[in-house]
N, C-alpha and C. Protein backbone atom coordinates (compact mmCIF):
# COMPACT_ATOMS: atom_id res chain seq x y z
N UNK A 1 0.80 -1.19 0.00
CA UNK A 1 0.00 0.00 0.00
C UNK A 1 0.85 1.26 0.00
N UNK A 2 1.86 1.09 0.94
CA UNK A 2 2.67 2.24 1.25
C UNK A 2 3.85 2.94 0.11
N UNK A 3 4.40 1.66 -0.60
CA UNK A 3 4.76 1.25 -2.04
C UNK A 3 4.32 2.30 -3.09
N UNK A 4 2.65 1.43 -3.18
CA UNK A 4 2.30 2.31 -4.18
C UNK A 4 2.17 3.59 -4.22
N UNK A 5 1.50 3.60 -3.27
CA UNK A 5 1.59 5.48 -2.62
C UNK A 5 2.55 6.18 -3.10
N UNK A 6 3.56 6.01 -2.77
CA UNK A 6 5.12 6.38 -3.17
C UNK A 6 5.24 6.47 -4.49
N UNK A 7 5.17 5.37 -5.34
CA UNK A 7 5.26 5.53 -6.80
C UNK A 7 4.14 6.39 -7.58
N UNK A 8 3.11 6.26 -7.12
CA UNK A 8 1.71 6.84 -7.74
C UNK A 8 2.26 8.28 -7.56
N UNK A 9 2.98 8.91 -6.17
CA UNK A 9 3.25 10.64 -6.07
C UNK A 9 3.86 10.72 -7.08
N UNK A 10 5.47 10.13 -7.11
CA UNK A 10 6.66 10.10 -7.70
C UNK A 10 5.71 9.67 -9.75
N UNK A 11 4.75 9.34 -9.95
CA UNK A 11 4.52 9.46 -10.97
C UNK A 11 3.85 10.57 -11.40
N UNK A 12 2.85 11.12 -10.62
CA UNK A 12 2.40 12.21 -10.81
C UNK A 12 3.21 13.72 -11.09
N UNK A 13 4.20 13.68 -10.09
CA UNK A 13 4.78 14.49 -9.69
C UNK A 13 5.85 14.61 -11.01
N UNK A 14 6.49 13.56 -11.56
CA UNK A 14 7.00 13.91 -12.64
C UNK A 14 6.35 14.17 -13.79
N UNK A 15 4.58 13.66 -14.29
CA UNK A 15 3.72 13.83 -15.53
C UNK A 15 3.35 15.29 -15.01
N UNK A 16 3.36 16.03 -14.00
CA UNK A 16 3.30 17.31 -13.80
C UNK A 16 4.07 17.96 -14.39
N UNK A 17 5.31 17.91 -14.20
CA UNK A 17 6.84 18.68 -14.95
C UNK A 17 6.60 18.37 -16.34
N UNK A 18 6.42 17.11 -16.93
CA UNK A 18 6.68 17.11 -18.47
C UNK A 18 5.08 17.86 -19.15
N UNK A 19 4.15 18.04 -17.54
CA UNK A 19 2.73 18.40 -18.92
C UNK A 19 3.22 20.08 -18.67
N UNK A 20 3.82 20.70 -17.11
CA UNK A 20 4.22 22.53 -17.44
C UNK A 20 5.39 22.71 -18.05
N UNK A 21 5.79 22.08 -19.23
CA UNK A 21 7.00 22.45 -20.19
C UNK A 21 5.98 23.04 -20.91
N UNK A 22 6.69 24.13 -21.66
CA UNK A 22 5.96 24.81 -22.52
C UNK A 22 6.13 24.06 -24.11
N UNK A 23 5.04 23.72 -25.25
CA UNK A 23 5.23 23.04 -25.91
C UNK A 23 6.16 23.66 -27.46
N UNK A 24 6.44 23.33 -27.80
CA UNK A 24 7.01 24.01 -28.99
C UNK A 24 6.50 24.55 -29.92
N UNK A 25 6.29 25.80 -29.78
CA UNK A 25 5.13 26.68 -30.61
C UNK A 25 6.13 27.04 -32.37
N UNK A 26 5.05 26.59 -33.18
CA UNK A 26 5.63 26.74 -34.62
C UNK A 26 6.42 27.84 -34.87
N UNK A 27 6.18 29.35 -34.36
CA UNK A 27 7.60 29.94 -34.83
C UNK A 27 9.28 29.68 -33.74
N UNK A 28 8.83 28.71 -32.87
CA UNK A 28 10.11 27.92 -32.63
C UNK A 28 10.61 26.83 -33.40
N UNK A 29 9.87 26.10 -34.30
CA UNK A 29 9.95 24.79 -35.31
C UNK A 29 10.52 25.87 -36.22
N UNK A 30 9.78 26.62 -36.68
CA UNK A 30 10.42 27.54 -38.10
C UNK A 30 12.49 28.05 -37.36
N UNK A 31 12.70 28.84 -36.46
CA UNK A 31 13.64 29.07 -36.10
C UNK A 31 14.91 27.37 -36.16
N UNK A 32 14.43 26.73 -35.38
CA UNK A 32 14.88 25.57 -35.19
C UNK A 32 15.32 24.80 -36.19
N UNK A 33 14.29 25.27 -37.54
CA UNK A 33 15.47 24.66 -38.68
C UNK A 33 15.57 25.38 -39.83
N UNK A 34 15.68 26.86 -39.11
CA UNK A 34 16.40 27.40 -40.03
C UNK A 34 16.27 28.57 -40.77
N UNK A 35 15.14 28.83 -40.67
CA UNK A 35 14.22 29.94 -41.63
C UNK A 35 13.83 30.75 -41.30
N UNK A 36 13.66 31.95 -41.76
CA UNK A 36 13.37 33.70 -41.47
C UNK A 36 12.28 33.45 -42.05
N UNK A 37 10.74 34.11 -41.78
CA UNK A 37 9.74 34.93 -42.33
C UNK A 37 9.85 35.98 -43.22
N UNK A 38 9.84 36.13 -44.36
CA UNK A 38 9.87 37.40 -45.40
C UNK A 38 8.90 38.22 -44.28
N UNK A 39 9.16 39.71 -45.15
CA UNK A 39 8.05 40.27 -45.05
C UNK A 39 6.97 40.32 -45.30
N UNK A 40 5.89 40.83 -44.89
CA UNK A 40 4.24 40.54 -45.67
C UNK A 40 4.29 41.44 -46.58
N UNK A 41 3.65 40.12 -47.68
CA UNK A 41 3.45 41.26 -49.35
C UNK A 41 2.42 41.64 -48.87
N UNK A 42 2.18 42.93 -49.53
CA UNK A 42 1.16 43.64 -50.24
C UNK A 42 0.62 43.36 -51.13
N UNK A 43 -0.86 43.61 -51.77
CA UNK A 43 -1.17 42.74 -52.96
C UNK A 43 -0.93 44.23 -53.57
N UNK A 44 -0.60 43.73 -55.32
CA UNK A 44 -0.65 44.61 -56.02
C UNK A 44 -1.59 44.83 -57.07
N UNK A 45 -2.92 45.02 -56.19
CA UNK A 45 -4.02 45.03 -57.37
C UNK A 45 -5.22 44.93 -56.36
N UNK A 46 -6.17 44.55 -57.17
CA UNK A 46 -7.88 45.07 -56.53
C UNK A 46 -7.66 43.52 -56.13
N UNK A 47 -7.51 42.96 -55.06
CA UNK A 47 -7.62 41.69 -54.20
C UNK A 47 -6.91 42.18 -52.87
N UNK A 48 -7.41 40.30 -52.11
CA UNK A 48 -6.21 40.82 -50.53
C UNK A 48 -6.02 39.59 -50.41
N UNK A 49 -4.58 39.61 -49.81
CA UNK A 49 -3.86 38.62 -49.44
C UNK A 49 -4.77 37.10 -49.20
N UNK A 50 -6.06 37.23 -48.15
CA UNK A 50 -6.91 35.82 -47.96
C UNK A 50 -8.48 36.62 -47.77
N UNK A 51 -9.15 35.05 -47.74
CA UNK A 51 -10.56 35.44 -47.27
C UNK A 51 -10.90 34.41 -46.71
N UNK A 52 -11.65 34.97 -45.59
CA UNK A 52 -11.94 34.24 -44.61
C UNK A 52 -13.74 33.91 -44.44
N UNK A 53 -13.97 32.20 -44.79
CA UNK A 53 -15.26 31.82 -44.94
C UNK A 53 -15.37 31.28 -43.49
N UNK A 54 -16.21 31.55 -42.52
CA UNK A 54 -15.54 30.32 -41.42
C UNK A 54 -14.10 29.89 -40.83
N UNK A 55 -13.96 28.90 -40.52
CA UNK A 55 -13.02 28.32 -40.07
C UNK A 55 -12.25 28.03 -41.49
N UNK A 56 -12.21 28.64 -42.71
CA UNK A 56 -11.68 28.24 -43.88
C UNK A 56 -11.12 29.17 -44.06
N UNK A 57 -9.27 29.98 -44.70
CA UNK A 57 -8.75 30.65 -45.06
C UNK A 57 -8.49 30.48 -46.70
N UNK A 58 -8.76 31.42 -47.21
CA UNK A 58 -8.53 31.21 -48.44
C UNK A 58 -7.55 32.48 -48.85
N UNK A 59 -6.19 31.89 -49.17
CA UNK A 59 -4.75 32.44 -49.45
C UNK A 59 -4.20 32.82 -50.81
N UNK A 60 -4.57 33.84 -51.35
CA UNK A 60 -4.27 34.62 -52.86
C UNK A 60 -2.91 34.15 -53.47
N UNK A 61 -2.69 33.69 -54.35
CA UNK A 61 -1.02 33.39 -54.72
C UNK A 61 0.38 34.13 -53.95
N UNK A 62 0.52 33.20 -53.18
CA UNK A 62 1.96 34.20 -52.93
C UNK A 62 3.06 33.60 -53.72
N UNK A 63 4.01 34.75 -54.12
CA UNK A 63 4.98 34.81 -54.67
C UNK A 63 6.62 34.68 -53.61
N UNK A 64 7.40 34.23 -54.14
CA UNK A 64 8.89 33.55 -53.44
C UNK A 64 9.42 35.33 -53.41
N UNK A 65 8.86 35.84 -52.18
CA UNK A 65 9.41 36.75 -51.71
C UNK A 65 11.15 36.56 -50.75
N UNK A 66 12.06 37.03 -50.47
CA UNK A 66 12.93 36.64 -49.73
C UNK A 66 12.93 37.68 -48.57
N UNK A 67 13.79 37.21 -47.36
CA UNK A 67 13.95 38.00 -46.14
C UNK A 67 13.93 39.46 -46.40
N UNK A 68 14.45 39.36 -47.32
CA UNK A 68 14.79 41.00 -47.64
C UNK A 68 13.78 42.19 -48.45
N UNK A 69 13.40 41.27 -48.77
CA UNK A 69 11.97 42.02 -49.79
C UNK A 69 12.43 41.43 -51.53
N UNK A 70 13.22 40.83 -52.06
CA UNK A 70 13.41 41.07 -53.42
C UNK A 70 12.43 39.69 -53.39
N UNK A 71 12.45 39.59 -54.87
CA UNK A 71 11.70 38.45 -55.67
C UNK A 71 12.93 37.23 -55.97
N UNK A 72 12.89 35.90 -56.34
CA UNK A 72 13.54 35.44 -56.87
C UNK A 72 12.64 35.00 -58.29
N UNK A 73 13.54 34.95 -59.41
CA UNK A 73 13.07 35.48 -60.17
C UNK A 73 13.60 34.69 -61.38
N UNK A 74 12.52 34.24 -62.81
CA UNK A 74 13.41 33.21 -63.74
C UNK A 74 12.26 32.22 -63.88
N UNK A 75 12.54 31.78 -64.93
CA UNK A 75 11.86 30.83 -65.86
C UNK A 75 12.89 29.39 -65.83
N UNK A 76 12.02 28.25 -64.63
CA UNK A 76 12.78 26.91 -64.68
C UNK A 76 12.95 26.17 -65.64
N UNK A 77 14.49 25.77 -65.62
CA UNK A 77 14.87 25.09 -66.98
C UNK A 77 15.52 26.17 -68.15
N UNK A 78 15.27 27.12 -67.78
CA UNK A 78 16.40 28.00 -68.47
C UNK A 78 17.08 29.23 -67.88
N UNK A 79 16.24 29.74 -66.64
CA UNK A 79 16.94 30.34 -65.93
C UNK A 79 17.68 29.89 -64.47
N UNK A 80 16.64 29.15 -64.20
CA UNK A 80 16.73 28.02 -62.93
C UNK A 80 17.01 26.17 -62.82
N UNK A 81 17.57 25.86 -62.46
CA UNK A 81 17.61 24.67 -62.07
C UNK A 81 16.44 24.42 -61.14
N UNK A 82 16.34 22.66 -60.89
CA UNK A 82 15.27 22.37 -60.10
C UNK A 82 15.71 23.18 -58.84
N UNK A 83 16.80 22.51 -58.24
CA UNK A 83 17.01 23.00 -56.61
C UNK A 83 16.66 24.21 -56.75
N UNK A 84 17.27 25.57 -57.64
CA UNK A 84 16.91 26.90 -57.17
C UNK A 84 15.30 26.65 -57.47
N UNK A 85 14.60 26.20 -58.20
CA UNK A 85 13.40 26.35 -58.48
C UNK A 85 12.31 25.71 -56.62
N UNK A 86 13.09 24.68 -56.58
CA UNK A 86 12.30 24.21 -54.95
C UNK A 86 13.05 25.46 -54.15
N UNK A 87 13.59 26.56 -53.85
CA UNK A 87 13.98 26.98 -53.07
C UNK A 87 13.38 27.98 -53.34
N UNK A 88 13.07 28.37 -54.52
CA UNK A 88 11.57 29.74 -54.57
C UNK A 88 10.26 29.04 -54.49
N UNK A 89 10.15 27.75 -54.04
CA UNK A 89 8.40 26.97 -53.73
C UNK A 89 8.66 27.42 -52.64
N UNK A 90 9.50 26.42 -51.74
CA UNK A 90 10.11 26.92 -50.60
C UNK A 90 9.60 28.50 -49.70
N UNK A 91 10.34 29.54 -50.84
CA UNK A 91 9.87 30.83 -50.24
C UNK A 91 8.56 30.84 -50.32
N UNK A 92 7.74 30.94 -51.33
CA UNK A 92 6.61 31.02 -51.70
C UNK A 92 6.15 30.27 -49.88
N UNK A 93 6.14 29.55 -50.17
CA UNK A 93 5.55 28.48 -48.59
C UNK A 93 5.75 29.26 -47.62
N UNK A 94 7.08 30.32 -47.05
CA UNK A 94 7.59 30.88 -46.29
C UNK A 94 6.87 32.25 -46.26
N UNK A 95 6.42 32.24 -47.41
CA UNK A 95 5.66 33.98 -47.47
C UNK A 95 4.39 33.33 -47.23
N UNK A 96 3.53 32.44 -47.57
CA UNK A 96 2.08 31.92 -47.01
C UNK A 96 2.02 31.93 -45.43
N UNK A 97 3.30 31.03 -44.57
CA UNK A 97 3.06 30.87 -43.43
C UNK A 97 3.04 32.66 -43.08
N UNK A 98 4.11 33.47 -43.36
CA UNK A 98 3.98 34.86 -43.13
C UNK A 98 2.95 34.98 -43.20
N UNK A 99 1.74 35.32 -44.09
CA UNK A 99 0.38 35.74 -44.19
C UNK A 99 -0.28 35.27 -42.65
N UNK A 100 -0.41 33.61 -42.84
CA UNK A 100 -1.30 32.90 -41.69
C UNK A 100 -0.74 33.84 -40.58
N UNK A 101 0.47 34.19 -40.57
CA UNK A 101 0.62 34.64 -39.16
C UNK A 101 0.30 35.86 -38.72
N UNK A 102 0.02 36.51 -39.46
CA UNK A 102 -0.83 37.72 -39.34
C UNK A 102 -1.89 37.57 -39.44
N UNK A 103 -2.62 36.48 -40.22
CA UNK A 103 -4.12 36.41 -40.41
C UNK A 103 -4.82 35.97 -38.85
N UNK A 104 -4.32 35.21 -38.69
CA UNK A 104 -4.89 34.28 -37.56
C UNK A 104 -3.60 34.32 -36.47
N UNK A 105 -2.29 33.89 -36.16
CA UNK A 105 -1.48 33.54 -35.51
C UNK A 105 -1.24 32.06 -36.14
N UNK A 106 -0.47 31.48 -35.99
CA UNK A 106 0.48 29.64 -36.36
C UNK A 106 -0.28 29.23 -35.41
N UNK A 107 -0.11 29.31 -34.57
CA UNK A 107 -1.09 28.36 -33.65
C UNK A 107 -2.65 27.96 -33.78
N UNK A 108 -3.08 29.13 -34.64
CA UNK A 108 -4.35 28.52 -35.14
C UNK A 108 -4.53 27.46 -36.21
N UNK A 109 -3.75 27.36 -37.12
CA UNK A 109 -3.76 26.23 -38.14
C UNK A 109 -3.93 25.25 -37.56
N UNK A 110 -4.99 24.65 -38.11
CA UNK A 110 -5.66 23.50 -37.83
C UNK A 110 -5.10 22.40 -38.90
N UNK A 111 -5.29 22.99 -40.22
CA UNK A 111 -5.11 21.70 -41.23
C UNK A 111 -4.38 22.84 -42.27
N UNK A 112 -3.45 22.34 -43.63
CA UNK A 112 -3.26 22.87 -44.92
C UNK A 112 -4.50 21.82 -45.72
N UNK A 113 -5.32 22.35 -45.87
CA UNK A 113 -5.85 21.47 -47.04
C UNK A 113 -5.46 20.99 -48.48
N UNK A 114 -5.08 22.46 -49.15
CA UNK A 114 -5.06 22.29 -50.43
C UNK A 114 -4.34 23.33 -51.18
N UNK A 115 -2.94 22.90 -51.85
CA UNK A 115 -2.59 23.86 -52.63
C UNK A 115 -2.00 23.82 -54.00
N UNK A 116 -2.24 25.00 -54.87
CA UNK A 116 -1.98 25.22 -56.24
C UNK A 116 -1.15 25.79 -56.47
N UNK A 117 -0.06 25.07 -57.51
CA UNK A 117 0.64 25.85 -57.76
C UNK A 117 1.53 25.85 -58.87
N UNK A 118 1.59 27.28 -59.42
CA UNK A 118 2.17 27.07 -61.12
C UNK A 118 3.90 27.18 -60.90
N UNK A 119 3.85 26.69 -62.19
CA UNK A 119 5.53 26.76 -61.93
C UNK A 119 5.92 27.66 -63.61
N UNK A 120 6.32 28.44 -63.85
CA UNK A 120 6.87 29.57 -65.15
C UNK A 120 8.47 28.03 -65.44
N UNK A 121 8.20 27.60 -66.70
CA UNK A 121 9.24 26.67 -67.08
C UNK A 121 8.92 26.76 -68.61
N UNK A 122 10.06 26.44 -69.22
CA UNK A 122 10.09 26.19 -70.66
C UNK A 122 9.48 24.68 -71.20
N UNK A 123 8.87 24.37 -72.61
CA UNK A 123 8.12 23.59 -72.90
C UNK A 123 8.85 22.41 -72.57
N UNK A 124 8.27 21.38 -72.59
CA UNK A 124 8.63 20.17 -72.09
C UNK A 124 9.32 19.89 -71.04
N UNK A 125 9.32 20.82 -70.16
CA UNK A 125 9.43 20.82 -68.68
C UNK A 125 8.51 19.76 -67.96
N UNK A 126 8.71 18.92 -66.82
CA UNK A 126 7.78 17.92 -66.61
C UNK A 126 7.90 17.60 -64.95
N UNK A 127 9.13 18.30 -64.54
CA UNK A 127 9.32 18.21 -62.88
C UNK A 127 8.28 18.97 -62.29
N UNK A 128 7.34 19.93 -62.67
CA UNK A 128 6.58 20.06 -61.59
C UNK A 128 6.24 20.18 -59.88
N UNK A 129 6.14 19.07 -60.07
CA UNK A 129 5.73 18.32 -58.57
C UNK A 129 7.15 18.26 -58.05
N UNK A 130 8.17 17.55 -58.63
CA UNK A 130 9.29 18.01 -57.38
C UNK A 130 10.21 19.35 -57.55
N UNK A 131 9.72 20.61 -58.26
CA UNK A 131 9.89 21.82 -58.10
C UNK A 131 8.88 22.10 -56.51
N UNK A 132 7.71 21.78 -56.44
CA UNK A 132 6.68 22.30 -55.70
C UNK A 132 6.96 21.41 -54.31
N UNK A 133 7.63 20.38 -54.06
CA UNK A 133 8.02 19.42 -52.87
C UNK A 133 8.59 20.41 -51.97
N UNK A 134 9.27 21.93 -52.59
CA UNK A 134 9.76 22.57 -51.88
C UNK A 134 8.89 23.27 -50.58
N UNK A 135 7.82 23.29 -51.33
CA UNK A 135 6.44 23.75 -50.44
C UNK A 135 5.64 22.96 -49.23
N UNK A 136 5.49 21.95 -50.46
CA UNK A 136 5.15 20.95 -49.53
C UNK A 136 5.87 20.27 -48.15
N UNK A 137 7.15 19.87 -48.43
CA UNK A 137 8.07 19.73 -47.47
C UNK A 137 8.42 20.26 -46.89
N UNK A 138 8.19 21.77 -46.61
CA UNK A 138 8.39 22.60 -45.58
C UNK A 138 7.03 22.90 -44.92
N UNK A 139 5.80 22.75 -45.27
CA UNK A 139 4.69 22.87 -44.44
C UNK A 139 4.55 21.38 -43.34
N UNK A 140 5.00 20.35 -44.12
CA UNK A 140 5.10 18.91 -43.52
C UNK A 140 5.96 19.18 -42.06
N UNK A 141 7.56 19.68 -42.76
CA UNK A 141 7.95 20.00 -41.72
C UNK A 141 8.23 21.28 -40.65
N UNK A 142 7.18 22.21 -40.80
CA UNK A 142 7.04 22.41 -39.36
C UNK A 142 5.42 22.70 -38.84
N UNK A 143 4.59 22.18 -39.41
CA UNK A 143 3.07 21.56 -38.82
C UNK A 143 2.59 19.87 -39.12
N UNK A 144 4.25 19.56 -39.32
CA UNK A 144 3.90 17.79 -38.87
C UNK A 144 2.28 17.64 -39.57
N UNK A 145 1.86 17.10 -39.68
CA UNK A 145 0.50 15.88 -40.08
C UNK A 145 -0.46 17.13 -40.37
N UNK A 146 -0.42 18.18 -40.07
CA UNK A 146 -1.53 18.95 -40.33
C UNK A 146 -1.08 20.25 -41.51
N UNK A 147 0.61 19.75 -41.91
CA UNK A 147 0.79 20.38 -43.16
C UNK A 147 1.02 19.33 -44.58
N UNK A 148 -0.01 18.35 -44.09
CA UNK A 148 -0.31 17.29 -45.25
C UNK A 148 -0.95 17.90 -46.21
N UNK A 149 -0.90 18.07 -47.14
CA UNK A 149 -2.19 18.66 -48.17
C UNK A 149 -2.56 17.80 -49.73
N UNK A 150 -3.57 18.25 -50.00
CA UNK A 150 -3.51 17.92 -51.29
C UNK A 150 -2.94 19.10 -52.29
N UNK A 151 -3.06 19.01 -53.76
CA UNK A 151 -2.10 19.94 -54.42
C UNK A 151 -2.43 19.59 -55.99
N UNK A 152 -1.65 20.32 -56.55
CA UNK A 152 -1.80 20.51 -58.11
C UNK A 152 -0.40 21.62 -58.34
N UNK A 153 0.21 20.94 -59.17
CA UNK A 153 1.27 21.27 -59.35
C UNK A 153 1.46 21.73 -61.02
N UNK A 154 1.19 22.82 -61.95
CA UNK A 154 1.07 23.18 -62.96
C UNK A 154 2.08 24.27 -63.51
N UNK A 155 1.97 23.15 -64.76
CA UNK A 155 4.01 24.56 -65.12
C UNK A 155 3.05 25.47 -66.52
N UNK A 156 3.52 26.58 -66.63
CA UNK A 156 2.94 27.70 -67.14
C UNK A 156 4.12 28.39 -68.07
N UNK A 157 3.99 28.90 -69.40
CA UNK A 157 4.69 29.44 -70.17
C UNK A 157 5.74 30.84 -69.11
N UNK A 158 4.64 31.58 -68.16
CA UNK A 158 4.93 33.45 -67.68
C UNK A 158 4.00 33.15 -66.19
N UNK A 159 4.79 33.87 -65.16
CA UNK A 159 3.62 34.70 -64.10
C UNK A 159 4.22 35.61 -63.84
N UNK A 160 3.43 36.15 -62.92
CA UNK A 160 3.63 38.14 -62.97
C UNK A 160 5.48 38.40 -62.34
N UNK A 161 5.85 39.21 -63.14
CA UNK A 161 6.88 39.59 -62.04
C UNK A 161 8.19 38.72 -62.37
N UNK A 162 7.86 37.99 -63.51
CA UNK A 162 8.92 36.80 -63.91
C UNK A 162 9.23 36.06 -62.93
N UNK A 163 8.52 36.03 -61.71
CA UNK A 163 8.51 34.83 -61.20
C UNK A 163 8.54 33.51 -61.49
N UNK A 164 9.41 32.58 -60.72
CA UNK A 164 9.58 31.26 -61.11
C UNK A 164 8.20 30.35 -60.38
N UNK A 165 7.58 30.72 -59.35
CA UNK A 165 6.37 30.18 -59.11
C UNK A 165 5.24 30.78 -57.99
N UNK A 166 4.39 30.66 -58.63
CA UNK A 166 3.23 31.09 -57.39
C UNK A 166 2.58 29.98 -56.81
N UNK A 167 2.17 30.05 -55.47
CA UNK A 167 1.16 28.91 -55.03
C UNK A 167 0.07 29.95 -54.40
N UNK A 168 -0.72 29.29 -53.92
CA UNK A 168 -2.19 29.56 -53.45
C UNK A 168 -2.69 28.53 -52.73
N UNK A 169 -3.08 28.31 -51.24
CA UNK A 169 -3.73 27.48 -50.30
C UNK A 169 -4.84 27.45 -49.59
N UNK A 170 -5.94 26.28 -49.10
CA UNK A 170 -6.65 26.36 -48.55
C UNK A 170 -6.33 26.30 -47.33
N UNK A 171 -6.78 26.61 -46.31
CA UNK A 171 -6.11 26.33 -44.78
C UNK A 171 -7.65 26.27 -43.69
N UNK A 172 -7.30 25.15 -43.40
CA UNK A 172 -8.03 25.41 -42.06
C UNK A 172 -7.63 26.18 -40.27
N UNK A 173 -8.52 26.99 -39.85
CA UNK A 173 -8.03 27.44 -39.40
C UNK A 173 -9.12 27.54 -37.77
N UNK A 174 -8.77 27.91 -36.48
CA UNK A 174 -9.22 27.94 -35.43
C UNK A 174 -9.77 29.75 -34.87
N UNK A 175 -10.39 29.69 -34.22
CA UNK A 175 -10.35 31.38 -33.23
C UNK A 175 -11.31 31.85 -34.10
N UNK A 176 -11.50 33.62 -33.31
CA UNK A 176 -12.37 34.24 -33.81
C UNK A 176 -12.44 34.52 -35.69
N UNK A 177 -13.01 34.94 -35.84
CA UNK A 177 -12.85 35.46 -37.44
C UNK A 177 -12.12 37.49 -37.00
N UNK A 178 -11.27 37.47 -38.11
CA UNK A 178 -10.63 38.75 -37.97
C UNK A 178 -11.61 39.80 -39.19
């Protein structure tokens, strides 16, 4: 009796300590491996950045903005290689989470549902999808299981700005409506 007593505190007492650790909030995952937030674009035209139906965010194309404000910029396959080309999906992904985090906060994302996204490449271009892994694989890794999405990955003659790619996402999302 006296035994258990003992172990039952000594168990409690330590599932106490591991439940008041504070948990690892996503702009610690983003830091942790590696990555700065661009700045928030501006749209340049009669739209805005998202719209908000419900618990549903709906996210206007962002473009592979960098830390600094420039564009990266080029037509894959003749200006870009794949890697530079996943490393402007990449941004692109990096300027979306920017948005969410002003829209709502990271901590509200609930789910990525769904995202589109063109890729500016010369004809018979056919990588696509692992140009756009850049996106994907960075929402995977830092919202784990709830930056699973579905997608569409589409290569395009031009987009604005000579950009090498735009995406656009559905997101589910938590909290008040803003």
């Amino acid at each position: 009796g006296a035994m258990l007593a003992v172990r039952t505190r000594a168990f409690v007492a330590r599932t106490a300590r591991i439940s008041a650790r504070p948990l690892c909030s996503v702009e610690d995952k983003i830091a942790e491996l590696g990555y700065e937030l661009p700045p928030l674009s501006t749209p340049r035209g009669a739209y805005k950045l998202y719209s908000r139906a419900g618990d549903i965010l709906y996210l206007a194309g962002h473009i592979p903005v960098q830390t600094d404000g420039t564009l990266a910029t080029g037509v894959v396959g003749r200006d870009l290689d794949d890697a530079a080309a996943n490393a402007a999906a990449r941004q692109c992904g990096l300027s979306i989470i920017r948005t969410l985090q002003d829209a709502v906060g990271l901590e509200n994302v609930v789910q990525i549902h769904k995202l589109t996204a063109f890729v500016a490449c010369v004809d018979g271009y056919e990588s696509q999808p692992a140009v756009v892994n850049g996106c994907s694989d960075l929402f995977f890794d830092i919202f784990g299981e709830a930056g699973r999405h579905a997608r569409s990955a589409v290569g395009t003659n031009a987009l604005p700005l000579n950009v090498p790619v735009e995406i656009d996402a559905i997101v589910e999302v938590r909290g008040a409506s803003s």
